[in-house]
Protein backbone atom coordinates (compact mmCIF):
# COMPACT_ATOMS: atom_id res chain seq x y z
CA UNK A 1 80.32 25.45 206.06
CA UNK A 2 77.74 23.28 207.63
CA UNK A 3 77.06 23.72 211.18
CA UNK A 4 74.59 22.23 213.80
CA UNK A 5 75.00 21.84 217.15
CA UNK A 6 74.32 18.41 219.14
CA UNK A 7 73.73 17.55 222.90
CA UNK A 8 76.90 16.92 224.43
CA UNK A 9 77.23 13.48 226.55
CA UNK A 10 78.90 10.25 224.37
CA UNK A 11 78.84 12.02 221.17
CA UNK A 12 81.99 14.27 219.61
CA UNK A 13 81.76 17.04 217.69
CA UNK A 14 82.54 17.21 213.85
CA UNK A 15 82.86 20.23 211.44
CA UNK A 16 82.89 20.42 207.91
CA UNK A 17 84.32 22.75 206.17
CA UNK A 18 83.78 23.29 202.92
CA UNK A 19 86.22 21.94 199.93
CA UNK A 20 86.79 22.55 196.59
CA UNK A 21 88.09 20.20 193.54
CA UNK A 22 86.48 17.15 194.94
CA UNK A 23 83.93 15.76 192.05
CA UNK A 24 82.94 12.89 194.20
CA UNK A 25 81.37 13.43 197.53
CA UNK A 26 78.02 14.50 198.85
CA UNK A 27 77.15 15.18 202.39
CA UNK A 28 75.69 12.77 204.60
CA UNK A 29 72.61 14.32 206.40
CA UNK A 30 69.58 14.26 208.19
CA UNK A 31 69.13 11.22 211.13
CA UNK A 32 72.31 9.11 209.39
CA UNK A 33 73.93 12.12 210.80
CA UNK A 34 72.61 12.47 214.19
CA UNK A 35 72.96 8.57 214.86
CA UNK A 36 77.12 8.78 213.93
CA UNK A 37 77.43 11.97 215.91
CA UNK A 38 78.34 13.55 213.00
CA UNK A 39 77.12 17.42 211.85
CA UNK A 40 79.33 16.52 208.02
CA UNK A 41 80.51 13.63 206.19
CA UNK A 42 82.27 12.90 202.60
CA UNK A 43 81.22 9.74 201.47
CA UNK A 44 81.61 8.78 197.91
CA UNK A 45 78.86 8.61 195.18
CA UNK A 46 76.12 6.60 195.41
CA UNK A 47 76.86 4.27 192.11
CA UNK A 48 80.74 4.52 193.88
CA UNK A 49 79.07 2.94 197.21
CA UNK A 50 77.30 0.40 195.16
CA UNK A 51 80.58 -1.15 193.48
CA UNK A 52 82.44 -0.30 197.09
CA UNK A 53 85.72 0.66 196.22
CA UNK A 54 88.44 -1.53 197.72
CA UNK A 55 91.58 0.18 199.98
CA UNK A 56 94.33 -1.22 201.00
CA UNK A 57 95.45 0.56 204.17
CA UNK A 58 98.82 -0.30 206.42
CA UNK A 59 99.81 0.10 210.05
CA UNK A 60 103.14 0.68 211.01
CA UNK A 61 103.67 -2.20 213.47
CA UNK A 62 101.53 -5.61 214.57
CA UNK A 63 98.02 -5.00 214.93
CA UNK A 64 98.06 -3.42 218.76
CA UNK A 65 95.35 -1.86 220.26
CA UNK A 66 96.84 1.50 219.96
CA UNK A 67 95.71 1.29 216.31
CA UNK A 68 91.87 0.17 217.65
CA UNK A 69 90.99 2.97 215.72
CA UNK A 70 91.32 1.64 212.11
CA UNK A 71 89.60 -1.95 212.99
CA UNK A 72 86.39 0.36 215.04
CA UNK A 73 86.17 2.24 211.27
CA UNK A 74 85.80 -0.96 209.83
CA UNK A 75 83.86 -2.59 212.34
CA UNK A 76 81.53 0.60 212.58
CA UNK A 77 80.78 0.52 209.17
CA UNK A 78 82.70 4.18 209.20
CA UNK A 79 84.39 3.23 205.69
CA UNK A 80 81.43 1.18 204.38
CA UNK A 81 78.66 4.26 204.09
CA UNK A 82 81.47 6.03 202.14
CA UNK A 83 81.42 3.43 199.53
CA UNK A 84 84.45 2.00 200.68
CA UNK A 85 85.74 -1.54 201.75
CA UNK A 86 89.45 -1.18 203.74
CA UNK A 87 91.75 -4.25 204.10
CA UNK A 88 93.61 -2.99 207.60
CA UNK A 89 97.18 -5.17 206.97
CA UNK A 90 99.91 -5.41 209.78
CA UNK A 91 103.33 -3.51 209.28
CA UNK A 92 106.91 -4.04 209.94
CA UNK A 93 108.26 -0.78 210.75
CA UNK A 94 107.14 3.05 209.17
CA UNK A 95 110.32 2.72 207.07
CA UNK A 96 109.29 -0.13 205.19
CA UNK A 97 106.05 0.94 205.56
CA UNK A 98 106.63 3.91 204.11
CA UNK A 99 108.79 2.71 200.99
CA UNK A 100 105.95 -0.32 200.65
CA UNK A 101 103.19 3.01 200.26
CA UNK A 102 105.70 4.94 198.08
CA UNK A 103 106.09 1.80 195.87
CA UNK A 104 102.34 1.37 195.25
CA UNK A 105 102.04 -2.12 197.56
CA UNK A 106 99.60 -0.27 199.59
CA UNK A 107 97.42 2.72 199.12
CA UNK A 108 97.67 4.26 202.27
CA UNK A 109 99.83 3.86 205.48
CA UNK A 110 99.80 4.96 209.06
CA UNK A 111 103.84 5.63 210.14
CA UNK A 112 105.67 7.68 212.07
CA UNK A 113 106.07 11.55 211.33
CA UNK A 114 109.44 11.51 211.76
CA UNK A 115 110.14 8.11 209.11
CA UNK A 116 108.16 10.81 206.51
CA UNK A 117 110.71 13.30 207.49
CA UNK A 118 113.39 10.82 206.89
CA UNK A 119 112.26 8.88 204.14
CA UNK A 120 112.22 12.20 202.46
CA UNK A 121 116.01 12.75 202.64
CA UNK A 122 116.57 9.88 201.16
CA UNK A 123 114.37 10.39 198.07
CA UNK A 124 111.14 8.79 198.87
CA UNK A 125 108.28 11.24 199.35
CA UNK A 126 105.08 10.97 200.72
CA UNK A 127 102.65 13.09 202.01
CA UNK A 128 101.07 13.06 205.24
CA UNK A 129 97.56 13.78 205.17
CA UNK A 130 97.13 14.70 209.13
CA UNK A 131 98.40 13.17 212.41
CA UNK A 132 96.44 10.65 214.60
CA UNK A 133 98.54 10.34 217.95
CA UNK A 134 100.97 13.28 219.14
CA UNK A 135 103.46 11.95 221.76
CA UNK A 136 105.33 9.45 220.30
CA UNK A 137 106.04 8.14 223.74
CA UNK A 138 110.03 7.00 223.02
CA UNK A 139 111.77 6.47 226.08
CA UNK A 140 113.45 4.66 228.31
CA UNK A 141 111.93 2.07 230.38
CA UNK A 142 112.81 0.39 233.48
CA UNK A 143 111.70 -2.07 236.22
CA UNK A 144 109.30 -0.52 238.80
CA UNK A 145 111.55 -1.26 241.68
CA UNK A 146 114.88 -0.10 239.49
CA UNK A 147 117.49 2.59 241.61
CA UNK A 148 117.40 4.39 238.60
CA UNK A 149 114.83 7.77 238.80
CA UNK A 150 116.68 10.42 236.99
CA UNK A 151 118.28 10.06 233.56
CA UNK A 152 121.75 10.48 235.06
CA UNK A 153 121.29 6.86 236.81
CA UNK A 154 121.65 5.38 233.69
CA UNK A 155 125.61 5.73 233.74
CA UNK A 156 127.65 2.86 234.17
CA UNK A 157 124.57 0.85 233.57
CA UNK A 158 123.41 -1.49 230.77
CA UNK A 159 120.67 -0.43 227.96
CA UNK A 160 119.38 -3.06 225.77
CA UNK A 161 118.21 -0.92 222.40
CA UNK A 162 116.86 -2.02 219.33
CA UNK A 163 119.59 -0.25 216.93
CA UNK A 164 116.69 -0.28 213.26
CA UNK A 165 114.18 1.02 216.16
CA UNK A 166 113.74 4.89 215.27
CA UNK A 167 113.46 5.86 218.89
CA UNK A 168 117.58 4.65 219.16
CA UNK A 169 118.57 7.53 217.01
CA UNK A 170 117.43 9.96 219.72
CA UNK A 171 118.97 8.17 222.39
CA UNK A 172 122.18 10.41 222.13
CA UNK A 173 120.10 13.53 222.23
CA UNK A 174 118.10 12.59 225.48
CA UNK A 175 121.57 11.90 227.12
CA UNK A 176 123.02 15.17 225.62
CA UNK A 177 119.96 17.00 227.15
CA UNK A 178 120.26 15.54 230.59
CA UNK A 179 123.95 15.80 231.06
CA UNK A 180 123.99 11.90 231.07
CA UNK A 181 127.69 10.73 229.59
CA UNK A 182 126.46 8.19 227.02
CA UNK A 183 130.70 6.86 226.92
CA UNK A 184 129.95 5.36 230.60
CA UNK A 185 126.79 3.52 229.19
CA UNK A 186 126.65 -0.01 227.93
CA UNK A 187 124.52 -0.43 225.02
CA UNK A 188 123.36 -3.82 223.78
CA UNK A 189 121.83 -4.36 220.56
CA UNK A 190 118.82 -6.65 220.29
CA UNK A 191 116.03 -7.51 218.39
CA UNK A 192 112.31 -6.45 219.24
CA UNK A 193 110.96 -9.37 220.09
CA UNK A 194 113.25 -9.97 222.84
CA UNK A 195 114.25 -6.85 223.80
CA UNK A 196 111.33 -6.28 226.77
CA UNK A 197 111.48 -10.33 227.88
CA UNK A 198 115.05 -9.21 228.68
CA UNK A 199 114.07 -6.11 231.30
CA UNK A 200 111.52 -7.70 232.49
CA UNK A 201 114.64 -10.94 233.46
CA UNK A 202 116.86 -8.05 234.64
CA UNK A 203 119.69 -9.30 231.90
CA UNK A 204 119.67 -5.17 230.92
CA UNK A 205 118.94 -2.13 233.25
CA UNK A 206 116.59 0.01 231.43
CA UNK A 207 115.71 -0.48 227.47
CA UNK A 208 115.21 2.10 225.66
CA UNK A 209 111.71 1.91 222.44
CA UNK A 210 108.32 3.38 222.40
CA UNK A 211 105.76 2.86 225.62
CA UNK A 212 102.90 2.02 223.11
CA UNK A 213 104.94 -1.18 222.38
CA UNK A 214 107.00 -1.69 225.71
CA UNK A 215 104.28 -0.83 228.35
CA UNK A 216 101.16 -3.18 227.26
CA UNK A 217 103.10 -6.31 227.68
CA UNK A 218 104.99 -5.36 230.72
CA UNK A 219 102.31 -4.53 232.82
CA UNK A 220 99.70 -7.46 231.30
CA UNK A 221 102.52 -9.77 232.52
CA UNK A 222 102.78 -8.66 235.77
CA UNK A 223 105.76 -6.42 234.88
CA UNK A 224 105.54 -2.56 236.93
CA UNK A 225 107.61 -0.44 234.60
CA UNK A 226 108.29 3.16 234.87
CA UNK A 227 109.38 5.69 232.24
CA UNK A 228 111.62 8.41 231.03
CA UNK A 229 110.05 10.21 228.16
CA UNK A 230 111.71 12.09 225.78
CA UNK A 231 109.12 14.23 225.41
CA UNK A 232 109.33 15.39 228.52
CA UNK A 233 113.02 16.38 228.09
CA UNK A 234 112.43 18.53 225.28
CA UNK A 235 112.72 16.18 222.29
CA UNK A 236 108.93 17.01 221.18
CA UNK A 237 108.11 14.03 218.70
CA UNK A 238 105.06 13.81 216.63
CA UNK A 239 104.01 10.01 216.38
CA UNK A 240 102.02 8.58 213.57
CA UNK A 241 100.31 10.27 210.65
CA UNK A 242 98.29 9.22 207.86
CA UNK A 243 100.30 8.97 204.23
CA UNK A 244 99.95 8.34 200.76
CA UNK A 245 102.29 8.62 197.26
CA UNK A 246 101.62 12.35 196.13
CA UNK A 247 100.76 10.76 192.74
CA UNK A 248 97.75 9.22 194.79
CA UNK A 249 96.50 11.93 196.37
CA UNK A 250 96.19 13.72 193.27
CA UNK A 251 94.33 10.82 191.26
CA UNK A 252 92.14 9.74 194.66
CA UNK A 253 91.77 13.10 196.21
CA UNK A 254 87.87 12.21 197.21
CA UNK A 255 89.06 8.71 198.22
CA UNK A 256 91.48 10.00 200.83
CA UNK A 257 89.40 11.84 202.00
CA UNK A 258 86.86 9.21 202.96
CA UNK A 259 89.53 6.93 204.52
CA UNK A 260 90.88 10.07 206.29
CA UNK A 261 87.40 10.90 207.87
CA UNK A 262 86.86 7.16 208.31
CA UNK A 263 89.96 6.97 210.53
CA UNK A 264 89.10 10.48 212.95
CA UNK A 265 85.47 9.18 213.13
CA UNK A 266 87.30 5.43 214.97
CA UNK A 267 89.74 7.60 216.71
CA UNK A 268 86.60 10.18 218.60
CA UNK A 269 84.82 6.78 218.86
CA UNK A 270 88.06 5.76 221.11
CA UNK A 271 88.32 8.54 222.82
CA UNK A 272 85.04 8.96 223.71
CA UNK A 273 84.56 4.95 224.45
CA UNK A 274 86.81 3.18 225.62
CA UNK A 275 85.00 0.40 227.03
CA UNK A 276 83.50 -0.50 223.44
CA UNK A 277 86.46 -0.01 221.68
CA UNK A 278 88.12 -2.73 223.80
CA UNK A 279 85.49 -5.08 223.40
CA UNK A 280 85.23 -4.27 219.56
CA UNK A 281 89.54 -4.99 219.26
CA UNK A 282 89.26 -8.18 221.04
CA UNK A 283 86.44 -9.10 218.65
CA UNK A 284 88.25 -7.50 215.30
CA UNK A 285 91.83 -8.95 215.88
CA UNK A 286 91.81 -12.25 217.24
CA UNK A 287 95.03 -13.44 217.09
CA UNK A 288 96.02 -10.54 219.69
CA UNK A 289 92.84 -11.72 222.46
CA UNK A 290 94.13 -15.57 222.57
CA UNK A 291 96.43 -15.24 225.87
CA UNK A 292 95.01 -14.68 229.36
CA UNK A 293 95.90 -11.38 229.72
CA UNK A 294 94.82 -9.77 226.52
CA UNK A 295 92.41 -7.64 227.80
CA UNK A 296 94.15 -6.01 229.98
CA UNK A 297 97.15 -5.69 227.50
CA UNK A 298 94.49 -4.23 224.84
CA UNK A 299 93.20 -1.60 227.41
CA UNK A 300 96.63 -0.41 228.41
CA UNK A 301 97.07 -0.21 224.99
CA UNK A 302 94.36 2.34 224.30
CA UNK A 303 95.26 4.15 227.35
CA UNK A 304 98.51 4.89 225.90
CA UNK A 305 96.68 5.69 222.71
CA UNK A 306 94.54 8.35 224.46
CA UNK A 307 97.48 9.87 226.52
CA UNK A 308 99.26 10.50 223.26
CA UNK A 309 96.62 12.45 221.94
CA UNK A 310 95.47 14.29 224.84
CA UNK A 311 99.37 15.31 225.03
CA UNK A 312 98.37 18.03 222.58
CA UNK A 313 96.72 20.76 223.95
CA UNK A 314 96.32 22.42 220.28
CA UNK A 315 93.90 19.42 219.21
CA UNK A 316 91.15 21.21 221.96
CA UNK A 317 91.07 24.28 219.81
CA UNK A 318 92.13 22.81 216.16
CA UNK A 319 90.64 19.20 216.42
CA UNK A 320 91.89 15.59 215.53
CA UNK A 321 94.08 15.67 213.20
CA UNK A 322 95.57 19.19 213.62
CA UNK A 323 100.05 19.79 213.47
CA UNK A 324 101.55 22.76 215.19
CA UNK A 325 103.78 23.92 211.79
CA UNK A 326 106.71 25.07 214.32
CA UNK A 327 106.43 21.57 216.03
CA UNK A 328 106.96 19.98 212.65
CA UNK A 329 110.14 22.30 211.98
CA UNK A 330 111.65 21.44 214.70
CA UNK A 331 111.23 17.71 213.72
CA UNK A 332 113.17 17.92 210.65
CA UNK A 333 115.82 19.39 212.89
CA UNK A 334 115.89 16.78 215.02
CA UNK A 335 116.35 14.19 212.02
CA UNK A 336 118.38 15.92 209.78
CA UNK A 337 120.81 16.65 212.58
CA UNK A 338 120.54 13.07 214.25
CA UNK A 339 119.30 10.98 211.32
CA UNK A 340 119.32 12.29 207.80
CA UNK A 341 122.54 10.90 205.75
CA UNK A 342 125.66 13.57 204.74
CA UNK A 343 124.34 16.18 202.91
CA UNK A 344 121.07 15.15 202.86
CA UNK A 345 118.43 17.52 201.29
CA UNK A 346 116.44 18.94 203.83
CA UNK A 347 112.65 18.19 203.85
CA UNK A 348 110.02 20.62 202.89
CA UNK A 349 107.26 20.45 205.39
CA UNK A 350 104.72 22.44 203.08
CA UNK A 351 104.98 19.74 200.30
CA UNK A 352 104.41 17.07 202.96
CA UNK A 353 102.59 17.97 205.94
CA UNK A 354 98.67 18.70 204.30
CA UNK A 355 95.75 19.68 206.20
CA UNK A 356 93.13 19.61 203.93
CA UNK A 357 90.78 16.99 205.90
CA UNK A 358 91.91 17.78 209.40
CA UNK A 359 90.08 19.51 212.08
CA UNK A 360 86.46 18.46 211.78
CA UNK A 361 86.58 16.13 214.77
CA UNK A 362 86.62 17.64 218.05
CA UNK A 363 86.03 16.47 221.47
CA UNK A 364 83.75 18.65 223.69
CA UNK A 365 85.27 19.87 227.31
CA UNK A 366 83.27 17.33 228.86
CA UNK A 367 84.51 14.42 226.79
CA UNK A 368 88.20 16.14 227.06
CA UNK A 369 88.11 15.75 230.50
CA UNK A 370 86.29 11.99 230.91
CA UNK A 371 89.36 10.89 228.68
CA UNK A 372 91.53 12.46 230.86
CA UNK A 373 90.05 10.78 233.94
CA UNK A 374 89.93 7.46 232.52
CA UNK A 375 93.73 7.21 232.07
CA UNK A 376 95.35 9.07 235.38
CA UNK A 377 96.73 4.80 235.89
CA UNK A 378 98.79 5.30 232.54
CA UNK A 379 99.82 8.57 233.06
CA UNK A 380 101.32 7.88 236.19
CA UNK A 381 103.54 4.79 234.98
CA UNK A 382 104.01 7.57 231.57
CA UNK A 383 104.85 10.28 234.08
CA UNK A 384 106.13 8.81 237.53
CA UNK A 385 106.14 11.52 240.66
């Protein structure tokens, strides 16, 4: 294992731990090092980085700024030293997403851990190479000034859900958790797109869909929303991870691994700087910074970011990356009770949860608790006293 230490202040800290199997890598040293904030690195060989491998990497959704960490890789040059050149390409859902990976369209995808639970009872495996956010932040969302505060206002009241959304399927369980009778409740179906435009025009009472996608727009338009997070009601979600075909991982083992370490290395830089990362979105995705309030949308959006990952304690100790195994367990509960077909096969989270490139990115206390600091407006529309 290499190990340094480095002054504390806007740098994170990075551990490398030692690997075996990979024929392609060296270790990126000396004042390279220093400058990225890094103590290791696997970056591919140096006639690899002269032909600069191409990637093609997915997100799970429309380019957001709670993804800012895959365009700061690229913009950062975090993929480039390690001979690599990453086409970031919008999504349309982690179940496509996922089957679009499995079926070779893509090389790797970011989707939720729960669709690779999923996906897997239905035949389609993937692995999942490490998490990047930890509260998946599904809920249900309503109006700022809305009589509803506890989940048992929602009876007798109208909830506009998007029925393909994944966070639907857990609707039942939230109200079964709560004591909420779901029979009293109205549920509308509707489509994405419209489905927050229609809160925000009081045509539903609450909507139900992830605050990462809900809570950017609302509040950039003027819109004070409030939420009800699962999470906080005991249905403990995972959100995105990173995932390839197993047959990929096995023939690009070194290559994951650089767009693996590529990714944690944007993700600390978010953390750690959010200011930059803003400003380096707007610059990266243009089509998202063309309405007036897309800088304000953009930094709510990496507020949520950060208050997903700083919802996991065990990333202090473990670093980015890192999956509590009983966590993961009780995932594939969750879906094979609530979402997995009839007799489904249940999902073996050894063959797809791996941790072989997780853990070398951690945040010191002090940066722990600037990130904290820097998002107490999001937490308290997230968590409302």
């Amino acid at each position: 294992m290499v190990s340094r230490s480095y002054p504390e202040g806007d740098r994170f800290v990075a551990k490398r731990s030692s690997m075996s199997g990979l024929s392609r890598r060296t270790v990126l040293k000396g004042a390279g090092a220093m400058a990225a904030g890094y103590i290791g690195s696997t970056i591919l060989s140096s006639p690899a980085r002269a032909q600069t491998k191409k990637v093609k990497l997915t997100l799970p959704w429309l380019p957001d700024s709670v993804y800012s960490y895959a365009f700061i890789a690229k913009n950062q040059g975090y993929w480039r030293k390690r001979g690599l050149d990453v086409d970031v390409a919008r999504g349309n859902g982690s179940l496509p997403v996922g089957q679009a990976v499995h079926a070779g369209q893509f090389d790797i995808g970011i989707i939720n851990s729960a669709a690779v639970m999923l996906l897997a009872t239905r035949g389609v495996n993937l692995l999942s190479l490490g998490l990047i956010d930890y509260n998946s932040t599904m809920g249900v969302a309503v109006l700022d000034d809305s009589p509803i505060r506890r989940p048992k206002d929602l009876e007798r009241k109208t909830v506009g859900q998007t029925v393909a959304s994944s966070d639907a399927a857990f609707f039942p369980v939230f109200c079964n958790r709560t004591g909420v009778d779901i029979t009293t409740i109205n549920r509308v179906n509707m489509d994405a797109n419209v489905r927050t435009r229609t809160l925000w025009e009081r045509k539903v009472d609450a909507i139900t869909g992830f605050a990462s996608s809900i809570l950017p727009a609302s509040i950039g338009a003027g819109n004070k929303t409030r939420y009800m997070l699962y999470d906080d009601y005991g249905i403990n979600l995972y959100a995105d991870c990173i995932i390839v075909k197993p047959e990929f991982f096995q023939e690009n083992r070194g290559l994951c691994e650089a767009v693996v370490e590529g990714l944690y290395e944007g993700v600390a830089f978010e953390l750690t700087r959010p200011k930059e990362s803003l400003d380096i979105y707007l610059k990266e995705v243009k089509e998202m910074a063309i309405s007036q309030t897309a800088a304000e949308n953009a930094r709510i959006g990496i507020g949520i970011f950060t208050f997903s990952v700083l919802s996991e304690p065990g990333i202090k100790q473990h670093g980015l990356g890192w999956s509590d195994t009983k966590k993961l367990d009780d995932m594939i509960d969750l879906v094979m009770k609530f979402q997995a077909p009839p007799n489904a096969p249940r999902p073996d989270r050894e063959k797809i949860f791996r941790a072989d490139f997780v853990g070398r990115h951690k945040l010191t206390p002090q940066q722990w608790k600037a990130a904290e600091d820097g998002i107490k407006d999001i937490v308290a529309t997230m968590r409302p006293t």
